[in-house]
Each structure stands twice: as C-alpha cells, then as structure tokens.
N, C-alpha and C. Protein backbone atom coordinates (compact mmCIF):
# COMPACT_ATOMS: atom_id res chain seq x y z
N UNK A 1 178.07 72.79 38.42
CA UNK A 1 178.42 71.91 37.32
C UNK A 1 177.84 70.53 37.60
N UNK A 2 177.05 69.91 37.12
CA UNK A 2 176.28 68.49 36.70
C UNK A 2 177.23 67.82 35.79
N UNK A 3 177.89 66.61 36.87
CA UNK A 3 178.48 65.66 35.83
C UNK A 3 177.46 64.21 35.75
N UNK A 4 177.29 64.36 34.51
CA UNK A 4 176.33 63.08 33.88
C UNK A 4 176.70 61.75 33.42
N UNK A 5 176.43 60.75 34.54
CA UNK A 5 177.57 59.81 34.71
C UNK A 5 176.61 58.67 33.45
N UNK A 6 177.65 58.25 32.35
CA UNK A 6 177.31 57.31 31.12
C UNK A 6 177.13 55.85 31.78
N UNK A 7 176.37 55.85 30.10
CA UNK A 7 175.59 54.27 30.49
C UNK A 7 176.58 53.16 30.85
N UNK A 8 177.64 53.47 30.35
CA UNK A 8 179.00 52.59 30.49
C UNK A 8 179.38 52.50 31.57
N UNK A 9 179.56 53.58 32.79
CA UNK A 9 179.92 53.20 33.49
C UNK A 9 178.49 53.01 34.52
N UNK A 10 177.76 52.93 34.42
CA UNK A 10 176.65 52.09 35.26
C UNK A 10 176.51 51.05 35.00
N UNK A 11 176.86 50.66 33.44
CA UNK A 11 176.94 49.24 33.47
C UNK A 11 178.08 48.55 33.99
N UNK A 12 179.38 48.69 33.95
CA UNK A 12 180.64 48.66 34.68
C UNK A 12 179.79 48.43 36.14
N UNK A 13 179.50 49.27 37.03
CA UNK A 13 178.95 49.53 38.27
C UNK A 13 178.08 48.01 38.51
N UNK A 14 176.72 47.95 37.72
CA UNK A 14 175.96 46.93 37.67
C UNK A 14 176.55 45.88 37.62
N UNK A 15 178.02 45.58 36.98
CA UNK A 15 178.66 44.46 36.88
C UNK A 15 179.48 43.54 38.23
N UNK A 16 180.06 45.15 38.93
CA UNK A 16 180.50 44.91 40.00
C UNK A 16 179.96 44.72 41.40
N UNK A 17 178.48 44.69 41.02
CA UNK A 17 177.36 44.57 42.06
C UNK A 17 176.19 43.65 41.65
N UNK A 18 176.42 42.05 41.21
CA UNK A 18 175.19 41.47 40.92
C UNK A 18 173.94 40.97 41.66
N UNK A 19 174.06 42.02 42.93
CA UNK A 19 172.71 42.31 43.74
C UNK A 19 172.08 42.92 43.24
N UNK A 20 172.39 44.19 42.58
CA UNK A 20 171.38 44.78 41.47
C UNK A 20 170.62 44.03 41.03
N UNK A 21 171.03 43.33 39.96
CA UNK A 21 170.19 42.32 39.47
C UNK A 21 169.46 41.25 39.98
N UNK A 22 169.80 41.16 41.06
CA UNK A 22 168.88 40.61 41.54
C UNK A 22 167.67 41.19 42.16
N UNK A 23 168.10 42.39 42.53
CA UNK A 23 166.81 43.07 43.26
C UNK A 23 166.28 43.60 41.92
N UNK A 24 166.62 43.78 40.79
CA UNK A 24 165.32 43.82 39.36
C UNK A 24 164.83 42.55 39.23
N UNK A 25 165.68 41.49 39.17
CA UNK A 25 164.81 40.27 38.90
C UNK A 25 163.80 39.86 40.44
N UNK A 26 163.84 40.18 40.85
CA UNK A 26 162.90 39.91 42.17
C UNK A 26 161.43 41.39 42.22
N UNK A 27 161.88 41.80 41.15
CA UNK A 27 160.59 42.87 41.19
C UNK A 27 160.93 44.13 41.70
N UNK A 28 161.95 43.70 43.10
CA UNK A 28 161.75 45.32 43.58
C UNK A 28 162.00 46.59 42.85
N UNK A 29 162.85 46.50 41.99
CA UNK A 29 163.28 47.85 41.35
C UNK A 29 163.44 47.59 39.69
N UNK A 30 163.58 48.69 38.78
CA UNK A 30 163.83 48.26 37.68
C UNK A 30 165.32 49.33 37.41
N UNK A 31 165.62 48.38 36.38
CA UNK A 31 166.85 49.11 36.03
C UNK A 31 167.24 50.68 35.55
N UNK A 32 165.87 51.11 35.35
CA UNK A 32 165.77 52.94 35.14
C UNK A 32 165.94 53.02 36.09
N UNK A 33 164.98 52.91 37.22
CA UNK A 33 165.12 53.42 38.95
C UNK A 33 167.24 53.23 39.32
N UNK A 34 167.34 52.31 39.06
CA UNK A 34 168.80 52.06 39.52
C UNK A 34 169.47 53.34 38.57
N UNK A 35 169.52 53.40 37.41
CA UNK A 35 170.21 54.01 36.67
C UNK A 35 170.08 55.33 36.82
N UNK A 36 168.78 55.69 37.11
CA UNK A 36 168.39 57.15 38.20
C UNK A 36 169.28 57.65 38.89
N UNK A 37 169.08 56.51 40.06
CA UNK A 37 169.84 56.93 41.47
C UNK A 37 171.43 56.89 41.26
N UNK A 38 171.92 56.25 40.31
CA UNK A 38 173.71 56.08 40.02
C UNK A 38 173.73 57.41 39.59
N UNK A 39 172.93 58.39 38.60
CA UNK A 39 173.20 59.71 37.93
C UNK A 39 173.22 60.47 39.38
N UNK A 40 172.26 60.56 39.65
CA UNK A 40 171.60 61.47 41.14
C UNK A 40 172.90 61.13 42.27
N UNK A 41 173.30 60.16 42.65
CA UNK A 41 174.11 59.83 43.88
C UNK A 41 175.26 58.97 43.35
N UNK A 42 175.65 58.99 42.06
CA UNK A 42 176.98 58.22 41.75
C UNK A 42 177.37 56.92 42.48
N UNK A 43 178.25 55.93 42.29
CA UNK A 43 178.72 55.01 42.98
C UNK A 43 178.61 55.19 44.47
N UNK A 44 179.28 56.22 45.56
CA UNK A 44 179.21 55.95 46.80
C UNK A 44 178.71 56.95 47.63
N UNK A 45 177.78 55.96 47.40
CA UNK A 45 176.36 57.11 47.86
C UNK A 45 175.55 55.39 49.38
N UNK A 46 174.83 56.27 50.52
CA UNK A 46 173.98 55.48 51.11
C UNK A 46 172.88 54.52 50.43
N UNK A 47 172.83 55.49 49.90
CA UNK A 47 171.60 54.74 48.68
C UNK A 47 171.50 53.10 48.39
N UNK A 48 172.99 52.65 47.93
CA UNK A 48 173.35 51.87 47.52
C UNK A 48 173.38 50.36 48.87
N UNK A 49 173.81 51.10 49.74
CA UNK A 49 173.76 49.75 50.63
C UNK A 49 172.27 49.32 51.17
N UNK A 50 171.56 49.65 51.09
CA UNK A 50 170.07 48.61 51.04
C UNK A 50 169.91 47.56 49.90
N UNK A 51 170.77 47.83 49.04
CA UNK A 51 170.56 46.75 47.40
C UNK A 51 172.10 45.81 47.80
N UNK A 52 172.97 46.23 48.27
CA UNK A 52 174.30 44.98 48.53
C UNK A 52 175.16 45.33 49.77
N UNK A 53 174.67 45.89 50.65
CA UNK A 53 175.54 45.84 51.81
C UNK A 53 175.30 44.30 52.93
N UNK A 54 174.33 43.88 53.13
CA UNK A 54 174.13 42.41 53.40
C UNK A 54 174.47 41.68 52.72
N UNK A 55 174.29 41.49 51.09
CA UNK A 55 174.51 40.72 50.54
C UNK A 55 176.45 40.48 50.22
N UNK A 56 176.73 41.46 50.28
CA UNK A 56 177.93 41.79 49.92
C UNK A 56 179.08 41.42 50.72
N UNK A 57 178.77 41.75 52.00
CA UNK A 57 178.99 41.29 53.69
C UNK A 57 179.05 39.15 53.43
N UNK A 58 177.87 38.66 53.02
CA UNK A 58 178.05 37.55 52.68
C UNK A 58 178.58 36.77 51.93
N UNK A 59 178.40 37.60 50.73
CA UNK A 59 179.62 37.35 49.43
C UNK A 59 181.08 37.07 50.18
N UNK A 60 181.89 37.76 50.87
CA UNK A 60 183.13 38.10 51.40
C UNK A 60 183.52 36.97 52.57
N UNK A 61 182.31 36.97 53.57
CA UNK A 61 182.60 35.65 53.85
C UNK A 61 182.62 34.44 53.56
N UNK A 62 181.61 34.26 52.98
CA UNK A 62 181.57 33.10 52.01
C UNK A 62 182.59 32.40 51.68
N UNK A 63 183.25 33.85 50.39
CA UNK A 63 184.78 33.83 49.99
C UNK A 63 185.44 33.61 51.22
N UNK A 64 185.76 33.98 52.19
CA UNK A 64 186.97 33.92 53.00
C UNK A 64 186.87 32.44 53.96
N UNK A 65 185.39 31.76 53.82
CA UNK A 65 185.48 30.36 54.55
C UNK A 65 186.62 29.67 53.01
N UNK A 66 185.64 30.16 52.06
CA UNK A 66 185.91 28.75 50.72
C UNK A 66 187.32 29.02 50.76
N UNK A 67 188.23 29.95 50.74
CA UNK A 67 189.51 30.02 51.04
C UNK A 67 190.22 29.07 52.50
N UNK A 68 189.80 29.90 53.09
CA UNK A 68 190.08 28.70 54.49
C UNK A 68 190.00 27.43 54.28
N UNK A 69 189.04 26.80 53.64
CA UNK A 69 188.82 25.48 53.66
C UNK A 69 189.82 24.72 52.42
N UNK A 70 189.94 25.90 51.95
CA UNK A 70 191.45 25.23 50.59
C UNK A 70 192.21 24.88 50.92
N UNK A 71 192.72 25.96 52.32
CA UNK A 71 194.05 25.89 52.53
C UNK A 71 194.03 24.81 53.50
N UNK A 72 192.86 24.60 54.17
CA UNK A 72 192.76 23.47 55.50
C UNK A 72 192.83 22.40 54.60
N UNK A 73 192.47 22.03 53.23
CA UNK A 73 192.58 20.66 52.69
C UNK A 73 193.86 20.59 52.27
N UNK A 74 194.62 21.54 51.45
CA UNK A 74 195.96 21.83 51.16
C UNK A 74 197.12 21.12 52.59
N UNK A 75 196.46 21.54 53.44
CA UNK A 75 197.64 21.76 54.43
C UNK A 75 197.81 20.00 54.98
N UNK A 76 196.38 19.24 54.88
CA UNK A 76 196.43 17.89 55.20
C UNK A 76 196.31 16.82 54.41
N UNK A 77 196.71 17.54 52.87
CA UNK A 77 197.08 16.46 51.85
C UNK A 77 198.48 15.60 51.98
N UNK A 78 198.75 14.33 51.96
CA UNK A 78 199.43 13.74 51.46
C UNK A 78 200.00 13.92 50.28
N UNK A 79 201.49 14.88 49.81
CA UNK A 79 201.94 14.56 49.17
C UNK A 79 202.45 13.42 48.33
N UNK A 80 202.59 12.62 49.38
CA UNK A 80 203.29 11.10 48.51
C UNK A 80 201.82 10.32 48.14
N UNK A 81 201.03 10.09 48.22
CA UNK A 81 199.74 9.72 47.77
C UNK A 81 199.24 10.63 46.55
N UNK A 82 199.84 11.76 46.56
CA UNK A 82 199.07 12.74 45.81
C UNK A 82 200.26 11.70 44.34
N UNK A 83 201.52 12.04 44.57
CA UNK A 83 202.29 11.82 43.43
C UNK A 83 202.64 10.08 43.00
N UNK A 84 201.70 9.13 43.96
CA UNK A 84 202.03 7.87 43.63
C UNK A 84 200.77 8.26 42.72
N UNK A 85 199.93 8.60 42.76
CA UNK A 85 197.96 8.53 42.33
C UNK A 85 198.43 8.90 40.61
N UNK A 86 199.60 10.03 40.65
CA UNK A 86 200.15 10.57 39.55
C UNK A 86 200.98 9.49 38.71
N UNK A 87 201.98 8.90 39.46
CA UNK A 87 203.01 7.81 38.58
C UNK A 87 201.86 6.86 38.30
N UNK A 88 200.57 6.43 38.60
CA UNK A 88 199.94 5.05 38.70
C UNK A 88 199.28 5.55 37.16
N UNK A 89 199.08 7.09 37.07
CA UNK A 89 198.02 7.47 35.70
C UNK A 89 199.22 6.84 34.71
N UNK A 90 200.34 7.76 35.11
CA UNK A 90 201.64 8.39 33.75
C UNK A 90 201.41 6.67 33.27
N UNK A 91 201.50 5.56 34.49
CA UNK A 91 201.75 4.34 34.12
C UNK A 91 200.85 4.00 33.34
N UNK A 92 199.36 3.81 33.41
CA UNK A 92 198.42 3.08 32.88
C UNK A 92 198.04 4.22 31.35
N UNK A 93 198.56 5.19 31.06
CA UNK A 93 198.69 6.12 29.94
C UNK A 93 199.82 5.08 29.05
N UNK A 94 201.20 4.72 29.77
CA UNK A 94 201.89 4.11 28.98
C UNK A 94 201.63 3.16 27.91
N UNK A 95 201.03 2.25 29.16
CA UNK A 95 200.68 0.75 29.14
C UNK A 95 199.04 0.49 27.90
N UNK A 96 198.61 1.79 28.13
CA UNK A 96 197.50 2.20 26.53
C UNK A 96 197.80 2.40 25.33
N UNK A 97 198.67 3.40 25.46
CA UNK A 97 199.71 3.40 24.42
C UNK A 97 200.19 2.40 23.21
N UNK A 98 200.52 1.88 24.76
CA UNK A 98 202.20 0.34 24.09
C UNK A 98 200.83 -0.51 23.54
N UNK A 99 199.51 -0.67 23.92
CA UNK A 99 199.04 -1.64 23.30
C UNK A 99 198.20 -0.97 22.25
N UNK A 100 198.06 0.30 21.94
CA UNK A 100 197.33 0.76 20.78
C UNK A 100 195.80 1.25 20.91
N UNK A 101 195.64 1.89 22.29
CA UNK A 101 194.59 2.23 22.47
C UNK A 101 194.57 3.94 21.97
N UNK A 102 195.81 4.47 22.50
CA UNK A 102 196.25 5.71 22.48
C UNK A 102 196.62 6.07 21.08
N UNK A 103 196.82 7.62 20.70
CA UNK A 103 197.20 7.93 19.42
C UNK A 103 198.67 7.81 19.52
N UNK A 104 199.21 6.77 18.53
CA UNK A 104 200.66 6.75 18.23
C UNK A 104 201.05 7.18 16.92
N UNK A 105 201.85 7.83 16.66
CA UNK A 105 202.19 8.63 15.18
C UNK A 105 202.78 7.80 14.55
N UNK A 106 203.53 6.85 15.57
CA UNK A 106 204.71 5.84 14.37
C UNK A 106 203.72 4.51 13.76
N UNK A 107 202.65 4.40 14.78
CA UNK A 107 201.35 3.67 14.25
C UNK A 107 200.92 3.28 12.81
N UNK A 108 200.93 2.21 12.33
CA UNK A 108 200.76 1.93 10.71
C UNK A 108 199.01 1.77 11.25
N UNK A 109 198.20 2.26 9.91
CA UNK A 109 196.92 2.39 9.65
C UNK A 109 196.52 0.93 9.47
N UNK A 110 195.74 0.26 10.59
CA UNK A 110 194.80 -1.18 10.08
C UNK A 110 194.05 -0.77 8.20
N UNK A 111 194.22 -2.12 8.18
CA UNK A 111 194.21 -2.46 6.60
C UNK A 111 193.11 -3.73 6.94
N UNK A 112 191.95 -3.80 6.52
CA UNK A 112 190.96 -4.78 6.50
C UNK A 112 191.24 -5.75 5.18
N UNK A 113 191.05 -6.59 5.71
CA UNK A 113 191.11 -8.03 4.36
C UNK A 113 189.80 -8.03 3.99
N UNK A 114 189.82 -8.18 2.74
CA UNK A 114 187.96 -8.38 2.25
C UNK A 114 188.00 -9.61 2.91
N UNK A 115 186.30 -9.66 3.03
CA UNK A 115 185.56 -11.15 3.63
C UNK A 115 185.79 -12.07 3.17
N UNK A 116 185.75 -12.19 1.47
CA UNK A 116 185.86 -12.83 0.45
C UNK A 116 186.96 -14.25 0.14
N UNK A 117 187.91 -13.30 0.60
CA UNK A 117 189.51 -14.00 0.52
C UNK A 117 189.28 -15.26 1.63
N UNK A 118 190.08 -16.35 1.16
CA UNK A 118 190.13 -17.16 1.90
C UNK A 118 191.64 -17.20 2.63
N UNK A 119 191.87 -18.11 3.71
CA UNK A 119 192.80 -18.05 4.46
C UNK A 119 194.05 -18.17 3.99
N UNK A 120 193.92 -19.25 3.41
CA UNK A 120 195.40 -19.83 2.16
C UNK A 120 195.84 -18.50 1.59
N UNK A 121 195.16 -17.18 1.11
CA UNK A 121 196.00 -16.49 0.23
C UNK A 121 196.83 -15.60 0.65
C-alpha cells in the first residue's frame, strides 16, 4: 500500500522547516526535488537532516541563549525604578491632559474670531 502524502501537508512540513527554503533560495535544490523526497521518505526520514539538522541545532540555541538573557535582565531589574519611570509617564500624561494637549471629551471645540473684528466687540 503507497500512501501519497498531499501538497498540504508538505507545505505544513516546509513551514515547520524554513531551511528548506533556504536551501531553494540558495540554488541547491528546488522545491519539486524537496516535494519528491517528502512523498518517497515522508517527514522522518535521514534525508532530511542535511537541509536542517545544523541549522536547526542553531535555531534552538540561539533560542535558549535569547531566553537566558531575558531572564538574566529580568532577574537584575530594579523594580522600584521600573515603577517610579511608570508614575513619572501616568504623571506627565496628566499634566497634558489638564493643559489640553490630550483628547478630553468634556473639551469645548476652539471657535476662531474672524480677523476682521476688532477688539472692542
């Protein structure tokens, strides 16, 4: 029995592996050849790790420094700096406001005086 694996899920596949694409955009392979070898050897097949097993390997660490380094900035933040930096915005948001920089709803619409009019009227 030959199960004939759809375009859908090679594209699914291709999605979850954007080394593929890169090794078509770099020339080496084209996307028939790939779509070949997914029918012929399905998802987990040897085949596959010459196109993302290095790359993939790097992907993961990558990820697992940029994590580390979240939590290393996380861990030596100043809370109270973090939430004065916060009251200093809420403040200068107010203080825009109260003088009419900001949108106020209870706000009456400026009304221009013609040029015309003189001061007396």
């Amino acid at each position: 029995m030959v199960i004939i694996m759809s375009k859908e899920t090679f594209k699914s596949f291709a999605r979850l592996h954007p080394e593929l694409a890169n090794a078509v955009v770099s020339g080496s392979v084209t996307w028939q050849q790939l779509y070949e070898l997914y029918e012929i050897y399905g998802e987990n097949n040897k085949v596959w790790n010459s196109y993302f097993s290095s790359s993939t390997v790097d992907t993961i660490s990558h990820s697992a420094n940029t994590v580390k380094d979240l939590i290393h900035t996380l861990e030596n933040l100043d809370m109270d700096s973090v939430q004065k930096g916060i009251t200093n915005i809420q403040k200068t948001i107010g203080l825009l406001q109260d003088i009419g920089i900001g949108s106020r709803k209870d706000a009456l619409p400026y009304e221009a005086k013609p040029i015309y009019q003189k001061f007396e009227d």
